[in-house]
PDB file of N, CA and C in Angstrom:
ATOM      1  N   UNK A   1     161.854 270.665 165.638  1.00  0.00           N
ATOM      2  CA  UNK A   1     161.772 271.517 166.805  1.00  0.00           C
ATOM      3  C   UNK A   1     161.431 272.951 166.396  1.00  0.00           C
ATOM      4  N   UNK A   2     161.762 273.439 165.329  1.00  0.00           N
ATOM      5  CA  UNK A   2     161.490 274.850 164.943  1.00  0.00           C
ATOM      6  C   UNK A   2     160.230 274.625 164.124  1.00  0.00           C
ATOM      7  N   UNK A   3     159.630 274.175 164.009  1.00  0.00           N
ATOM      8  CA  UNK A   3     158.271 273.891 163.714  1.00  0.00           C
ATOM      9  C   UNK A   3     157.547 274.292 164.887  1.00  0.00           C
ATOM     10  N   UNK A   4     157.902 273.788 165.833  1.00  0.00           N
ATOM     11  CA  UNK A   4     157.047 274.173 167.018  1.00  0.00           C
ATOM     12  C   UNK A   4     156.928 275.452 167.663  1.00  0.00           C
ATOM     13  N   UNK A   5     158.395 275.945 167.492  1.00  0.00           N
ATOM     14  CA  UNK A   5     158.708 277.649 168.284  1.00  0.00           C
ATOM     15  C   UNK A   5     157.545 278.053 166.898  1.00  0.00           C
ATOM     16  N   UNK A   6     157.714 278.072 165.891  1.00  0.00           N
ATOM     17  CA  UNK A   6     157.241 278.696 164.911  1.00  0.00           C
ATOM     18  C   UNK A   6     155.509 279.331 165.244  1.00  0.00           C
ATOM     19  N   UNK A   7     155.186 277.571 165.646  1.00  0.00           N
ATOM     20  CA  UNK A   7     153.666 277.371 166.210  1.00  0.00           C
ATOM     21  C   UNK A   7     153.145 278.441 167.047  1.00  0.00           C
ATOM     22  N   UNK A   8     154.590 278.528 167.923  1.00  0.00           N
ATOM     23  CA  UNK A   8     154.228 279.006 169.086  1.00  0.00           C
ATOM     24  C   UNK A   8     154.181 280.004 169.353  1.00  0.00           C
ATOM     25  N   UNK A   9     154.736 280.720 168.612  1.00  0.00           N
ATOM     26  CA  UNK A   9     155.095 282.394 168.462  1.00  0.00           C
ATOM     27  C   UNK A   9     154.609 283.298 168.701  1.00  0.00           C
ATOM     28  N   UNK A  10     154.777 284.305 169.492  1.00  0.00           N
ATOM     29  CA  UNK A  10     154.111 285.448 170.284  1.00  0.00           C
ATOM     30  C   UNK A  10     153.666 286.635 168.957  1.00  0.00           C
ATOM     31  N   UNK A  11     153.580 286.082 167.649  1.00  0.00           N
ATOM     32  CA  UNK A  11     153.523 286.982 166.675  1.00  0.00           C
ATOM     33  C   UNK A  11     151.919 286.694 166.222  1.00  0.00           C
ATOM     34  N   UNK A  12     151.096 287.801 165.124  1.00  0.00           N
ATOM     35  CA  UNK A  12     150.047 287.686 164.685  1.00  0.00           C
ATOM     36  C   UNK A  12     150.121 286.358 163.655  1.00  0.00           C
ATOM     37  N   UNK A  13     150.790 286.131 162.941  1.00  0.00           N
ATOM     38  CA  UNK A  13     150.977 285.001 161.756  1.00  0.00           C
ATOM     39  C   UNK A  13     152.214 284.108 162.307  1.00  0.00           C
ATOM     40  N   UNK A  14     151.811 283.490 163.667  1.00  0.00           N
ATOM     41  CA  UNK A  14     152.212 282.593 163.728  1.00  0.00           C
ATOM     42  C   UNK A  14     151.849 280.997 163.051  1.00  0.00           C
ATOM     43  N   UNK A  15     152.794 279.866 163.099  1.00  0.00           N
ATOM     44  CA  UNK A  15     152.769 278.929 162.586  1.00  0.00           C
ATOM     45  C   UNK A  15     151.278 278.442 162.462  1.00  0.00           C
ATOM     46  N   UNK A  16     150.850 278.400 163.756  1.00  0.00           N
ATOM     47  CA  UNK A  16     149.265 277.802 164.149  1.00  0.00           C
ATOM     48  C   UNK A  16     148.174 278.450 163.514  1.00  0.00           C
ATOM     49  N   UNK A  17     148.114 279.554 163.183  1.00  0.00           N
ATOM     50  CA  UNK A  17     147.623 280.420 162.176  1.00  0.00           C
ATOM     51  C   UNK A  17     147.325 279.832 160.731  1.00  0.00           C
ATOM     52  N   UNK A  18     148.888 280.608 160.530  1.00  0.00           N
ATOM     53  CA  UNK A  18     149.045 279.624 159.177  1.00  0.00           C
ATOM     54  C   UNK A  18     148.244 278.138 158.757  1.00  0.00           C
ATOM     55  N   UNK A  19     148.654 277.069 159.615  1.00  0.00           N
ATOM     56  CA  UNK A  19     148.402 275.935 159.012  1.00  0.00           C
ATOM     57  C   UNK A  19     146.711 276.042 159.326  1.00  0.00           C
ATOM     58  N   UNK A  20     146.088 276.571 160.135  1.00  0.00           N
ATOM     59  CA  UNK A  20     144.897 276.520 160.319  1.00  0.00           C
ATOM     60  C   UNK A  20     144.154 277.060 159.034  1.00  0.00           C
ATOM     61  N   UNK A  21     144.445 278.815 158.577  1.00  0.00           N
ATOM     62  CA  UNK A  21     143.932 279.497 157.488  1.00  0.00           C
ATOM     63  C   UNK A  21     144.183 278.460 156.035  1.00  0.00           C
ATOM     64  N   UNK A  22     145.286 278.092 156.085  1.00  0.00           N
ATOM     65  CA  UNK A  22     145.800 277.001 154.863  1.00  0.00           C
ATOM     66  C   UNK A  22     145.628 275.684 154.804  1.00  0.00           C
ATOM     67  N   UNK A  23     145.930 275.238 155.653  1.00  0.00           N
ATOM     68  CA  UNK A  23     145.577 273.678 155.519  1.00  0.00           C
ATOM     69  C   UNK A  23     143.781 273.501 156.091  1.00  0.00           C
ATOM     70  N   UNK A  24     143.562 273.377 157.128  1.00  0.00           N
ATOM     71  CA  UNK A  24     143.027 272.706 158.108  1.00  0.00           C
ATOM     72  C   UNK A  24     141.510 273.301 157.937  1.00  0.00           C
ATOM     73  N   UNK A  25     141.184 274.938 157.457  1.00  0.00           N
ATOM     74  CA  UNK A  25     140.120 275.703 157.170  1.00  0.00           C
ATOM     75  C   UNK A  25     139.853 275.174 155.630  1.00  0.00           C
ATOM     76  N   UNK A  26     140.497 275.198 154.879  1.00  0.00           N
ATOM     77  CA  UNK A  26     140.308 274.502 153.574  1.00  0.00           C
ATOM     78  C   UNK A  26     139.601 273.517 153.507  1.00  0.00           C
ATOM     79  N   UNK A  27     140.415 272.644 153.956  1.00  0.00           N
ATOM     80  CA  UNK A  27     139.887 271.213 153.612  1.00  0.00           C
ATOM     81  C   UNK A  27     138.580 270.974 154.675  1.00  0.00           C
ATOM     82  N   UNK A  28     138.268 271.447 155.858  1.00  0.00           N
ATOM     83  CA  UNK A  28     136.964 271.579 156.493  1.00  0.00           C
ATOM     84  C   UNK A  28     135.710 271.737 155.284  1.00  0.00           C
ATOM     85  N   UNK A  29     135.801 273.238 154.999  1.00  0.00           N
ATOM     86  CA  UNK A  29     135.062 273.994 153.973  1.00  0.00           C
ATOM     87  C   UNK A  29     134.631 272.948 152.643  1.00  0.00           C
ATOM     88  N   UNK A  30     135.846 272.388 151.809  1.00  0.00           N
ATOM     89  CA  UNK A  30     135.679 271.288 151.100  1.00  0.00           C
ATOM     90  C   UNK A  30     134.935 270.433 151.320  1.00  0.00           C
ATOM     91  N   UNK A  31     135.085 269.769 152.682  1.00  0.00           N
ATOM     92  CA  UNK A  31     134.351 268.396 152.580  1.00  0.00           C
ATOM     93  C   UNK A  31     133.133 268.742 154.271  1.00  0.00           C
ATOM     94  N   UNK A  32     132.802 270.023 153.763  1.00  0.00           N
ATOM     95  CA  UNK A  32     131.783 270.165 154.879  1.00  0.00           C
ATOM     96  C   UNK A  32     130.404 269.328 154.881  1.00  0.00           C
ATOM     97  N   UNK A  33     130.125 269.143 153.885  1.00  0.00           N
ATOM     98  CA  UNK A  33     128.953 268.753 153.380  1.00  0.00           C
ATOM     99  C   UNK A  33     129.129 267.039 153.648  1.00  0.00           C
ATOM    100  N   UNK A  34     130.355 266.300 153.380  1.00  0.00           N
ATOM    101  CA  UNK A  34     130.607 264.948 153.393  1.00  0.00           C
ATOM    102  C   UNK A  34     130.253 264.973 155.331  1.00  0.00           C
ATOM    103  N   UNK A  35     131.301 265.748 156.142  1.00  0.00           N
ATOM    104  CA  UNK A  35     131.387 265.426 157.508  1.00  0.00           C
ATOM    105  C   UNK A  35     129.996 265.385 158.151  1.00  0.00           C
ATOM    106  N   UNK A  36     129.177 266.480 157.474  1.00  0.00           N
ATOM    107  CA  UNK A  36     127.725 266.440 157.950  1.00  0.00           C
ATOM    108  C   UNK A  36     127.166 264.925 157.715  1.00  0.00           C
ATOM    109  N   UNK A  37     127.390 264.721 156.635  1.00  0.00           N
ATOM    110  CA  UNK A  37     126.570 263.310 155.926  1.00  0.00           C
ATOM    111  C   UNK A  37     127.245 262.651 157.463  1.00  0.00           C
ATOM    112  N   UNK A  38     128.478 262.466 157.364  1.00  0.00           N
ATOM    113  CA  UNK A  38     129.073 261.058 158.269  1.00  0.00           C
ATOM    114  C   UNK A  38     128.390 261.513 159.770  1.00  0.00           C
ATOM    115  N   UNK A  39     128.410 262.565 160.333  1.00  0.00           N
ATOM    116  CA  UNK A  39     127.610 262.909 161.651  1.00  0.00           C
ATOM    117  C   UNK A  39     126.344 262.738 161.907  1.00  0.00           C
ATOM    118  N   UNK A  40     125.421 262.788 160.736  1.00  0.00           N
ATOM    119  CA  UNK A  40     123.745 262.372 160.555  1.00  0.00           C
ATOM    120  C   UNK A  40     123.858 260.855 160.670  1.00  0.00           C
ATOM    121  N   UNK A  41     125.034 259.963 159.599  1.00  0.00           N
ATOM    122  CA  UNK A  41     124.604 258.579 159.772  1.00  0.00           C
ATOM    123  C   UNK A  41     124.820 258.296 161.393  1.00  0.00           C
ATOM    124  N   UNK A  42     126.022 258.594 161.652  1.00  0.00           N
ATOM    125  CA  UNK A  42     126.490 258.379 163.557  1.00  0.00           C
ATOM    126  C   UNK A  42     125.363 258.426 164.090  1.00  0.00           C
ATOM    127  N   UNK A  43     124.566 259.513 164.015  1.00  0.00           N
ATOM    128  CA  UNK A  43     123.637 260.086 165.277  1.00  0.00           C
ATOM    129  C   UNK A  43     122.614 258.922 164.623  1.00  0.00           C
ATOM    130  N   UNK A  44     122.197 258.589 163.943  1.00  0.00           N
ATOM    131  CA  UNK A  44     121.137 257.619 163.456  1.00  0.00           C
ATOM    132  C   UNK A  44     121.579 255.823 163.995  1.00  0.00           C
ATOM    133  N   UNK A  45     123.023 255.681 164.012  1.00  0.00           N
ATOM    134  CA  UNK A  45     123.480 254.514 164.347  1.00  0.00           C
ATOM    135  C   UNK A  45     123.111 254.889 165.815  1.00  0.00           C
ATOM    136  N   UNK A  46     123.542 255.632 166.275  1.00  0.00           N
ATOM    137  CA  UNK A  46     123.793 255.499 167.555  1.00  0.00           C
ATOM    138  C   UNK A  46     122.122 255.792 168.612  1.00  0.00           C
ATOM    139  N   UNK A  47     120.906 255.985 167.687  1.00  0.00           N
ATOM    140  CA  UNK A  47     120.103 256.543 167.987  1.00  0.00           C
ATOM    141  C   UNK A  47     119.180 255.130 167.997  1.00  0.00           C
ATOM    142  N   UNK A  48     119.568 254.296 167.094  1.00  0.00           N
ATOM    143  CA  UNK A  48     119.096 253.325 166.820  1.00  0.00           C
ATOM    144  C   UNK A  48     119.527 251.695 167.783  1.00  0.00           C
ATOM    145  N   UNK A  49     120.621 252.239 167.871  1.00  0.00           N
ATOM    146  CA  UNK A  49     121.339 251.137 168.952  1.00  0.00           C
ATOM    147  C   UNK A  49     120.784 251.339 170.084  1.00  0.00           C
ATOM    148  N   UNK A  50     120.595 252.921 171.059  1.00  0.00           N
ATOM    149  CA  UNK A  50     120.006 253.532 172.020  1.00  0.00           C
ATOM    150  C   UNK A  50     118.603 252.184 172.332  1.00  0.00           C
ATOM    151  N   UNK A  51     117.860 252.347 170.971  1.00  0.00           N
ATOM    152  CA  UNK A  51     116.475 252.107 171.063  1.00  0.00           C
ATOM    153  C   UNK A  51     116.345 250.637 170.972  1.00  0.00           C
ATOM    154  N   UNK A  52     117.168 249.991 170.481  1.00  0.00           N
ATOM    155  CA  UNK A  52     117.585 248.343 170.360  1.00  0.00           C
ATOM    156  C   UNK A  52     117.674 247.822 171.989  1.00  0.00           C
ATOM    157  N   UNK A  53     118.822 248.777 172.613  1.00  0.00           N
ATOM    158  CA  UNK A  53     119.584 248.364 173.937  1.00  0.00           C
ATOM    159  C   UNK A  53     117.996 248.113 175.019  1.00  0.00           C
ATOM    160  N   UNK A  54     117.128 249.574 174.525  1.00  0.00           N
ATOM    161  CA  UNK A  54     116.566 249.885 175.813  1.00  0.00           C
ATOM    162  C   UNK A  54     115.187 248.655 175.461  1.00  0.00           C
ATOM    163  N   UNK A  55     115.148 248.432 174.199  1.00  0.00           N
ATOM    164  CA  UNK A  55     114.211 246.891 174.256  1.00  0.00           C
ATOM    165  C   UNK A  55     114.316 246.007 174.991  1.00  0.00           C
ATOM    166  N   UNK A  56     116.282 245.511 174.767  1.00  0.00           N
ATOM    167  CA  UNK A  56     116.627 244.401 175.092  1.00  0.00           C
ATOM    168  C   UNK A  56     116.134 244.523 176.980  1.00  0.00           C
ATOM    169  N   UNK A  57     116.624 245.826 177.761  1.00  0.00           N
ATOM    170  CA  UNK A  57     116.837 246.301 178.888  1.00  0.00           C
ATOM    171  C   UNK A  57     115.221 245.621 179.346  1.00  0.00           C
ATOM    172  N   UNK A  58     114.194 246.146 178.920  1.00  0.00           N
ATOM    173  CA  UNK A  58     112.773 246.015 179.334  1.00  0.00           C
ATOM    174  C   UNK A  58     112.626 244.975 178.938  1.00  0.00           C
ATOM    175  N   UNK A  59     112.962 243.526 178.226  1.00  0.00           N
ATOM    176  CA  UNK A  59     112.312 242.439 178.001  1.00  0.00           C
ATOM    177  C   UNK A  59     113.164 241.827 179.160  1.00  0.00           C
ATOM    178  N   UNK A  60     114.830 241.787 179.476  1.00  0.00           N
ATOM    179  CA  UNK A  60     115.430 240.866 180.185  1.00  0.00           C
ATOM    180  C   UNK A  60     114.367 241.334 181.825  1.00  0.00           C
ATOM    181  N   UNK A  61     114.344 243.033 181.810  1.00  0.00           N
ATOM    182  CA  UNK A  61     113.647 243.219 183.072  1.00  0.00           C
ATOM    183  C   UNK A  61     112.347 242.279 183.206  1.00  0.00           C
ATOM    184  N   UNK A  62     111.295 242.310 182.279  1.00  0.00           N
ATOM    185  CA  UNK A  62     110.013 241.756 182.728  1.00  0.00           C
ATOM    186  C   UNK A  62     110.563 240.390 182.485  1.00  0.00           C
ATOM    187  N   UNK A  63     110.654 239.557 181.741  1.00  0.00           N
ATOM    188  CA  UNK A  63     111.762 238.047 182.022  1.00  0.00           C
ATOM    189  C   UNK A  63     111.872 237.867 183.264  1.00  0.00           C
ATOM    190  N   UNK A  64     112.707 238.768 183.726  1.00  0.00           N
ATOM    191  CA  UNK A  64     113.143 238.454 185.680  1.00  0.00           C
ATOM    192  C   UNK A  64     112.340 238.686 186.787  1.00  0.00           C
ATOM    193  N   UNK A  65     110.711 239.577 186.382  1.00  0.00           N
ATOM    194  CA  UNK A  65     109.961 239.671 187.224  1.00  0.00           C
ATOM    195  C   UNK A  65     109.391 238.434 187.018  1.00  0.00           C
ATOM    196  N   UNK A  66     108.855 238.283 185.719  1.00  0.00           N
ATOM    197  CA  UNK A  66     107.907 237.085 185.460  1.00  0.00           C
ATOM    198  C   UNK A  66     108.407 235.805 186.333  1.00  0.00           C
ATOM    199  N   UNK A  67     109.944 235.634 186.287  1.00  0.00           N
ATOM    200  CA  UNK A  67     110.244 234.913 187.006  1.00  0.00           C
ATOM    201  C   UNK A  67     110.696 234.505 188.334  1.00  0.00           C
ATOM    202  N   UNK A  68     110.412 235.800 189.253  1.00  0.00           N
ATOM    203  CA  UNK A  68     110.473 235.829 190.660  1.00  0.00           C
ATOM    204  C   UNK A  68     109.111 235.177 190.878  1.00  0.00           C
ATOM    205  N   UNK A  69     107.661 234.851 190.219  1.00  0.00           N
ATOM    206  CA  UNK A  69     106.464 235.130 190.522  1.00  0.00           C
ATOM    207  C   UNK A  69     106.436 233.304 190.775  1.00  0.00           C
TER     208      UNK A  69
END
């Protein structure tokens, strides 16, 4: 519980501060270069699935015209 008042504190170097400048800014900075890598592969998975889906979307569509005819 005093972890949290700490957090919370109406002061300049409160808790949230702290762990941000020390923990949380650190280890960002460290592995900035890794998080980029993992956000380029995402956007490529997900860029690629996009372009898979919208195949599948336009073949089932002409499929179902072809077959109203």
């Amino acid at each position: 519980m005093l972890i949290f008042v700490w957090c919370m504190a109406p002061i300049q170097a409160n808790g949230s501060q702290f762990i941000y400048s020390h923990v949380i800014l650190p280890w960002f900075l460290k592995n900035e270069s890794k998080l980029d890598k993992a956000f380029d592969r995402s956007k490529k998975l997900i860029s690629d699935a996009a372009d898979e889906a919208e195949k599948v979307a336009k073949k089932a569509a002409s499929d179902a015209l072809l077959k109203e005819d």
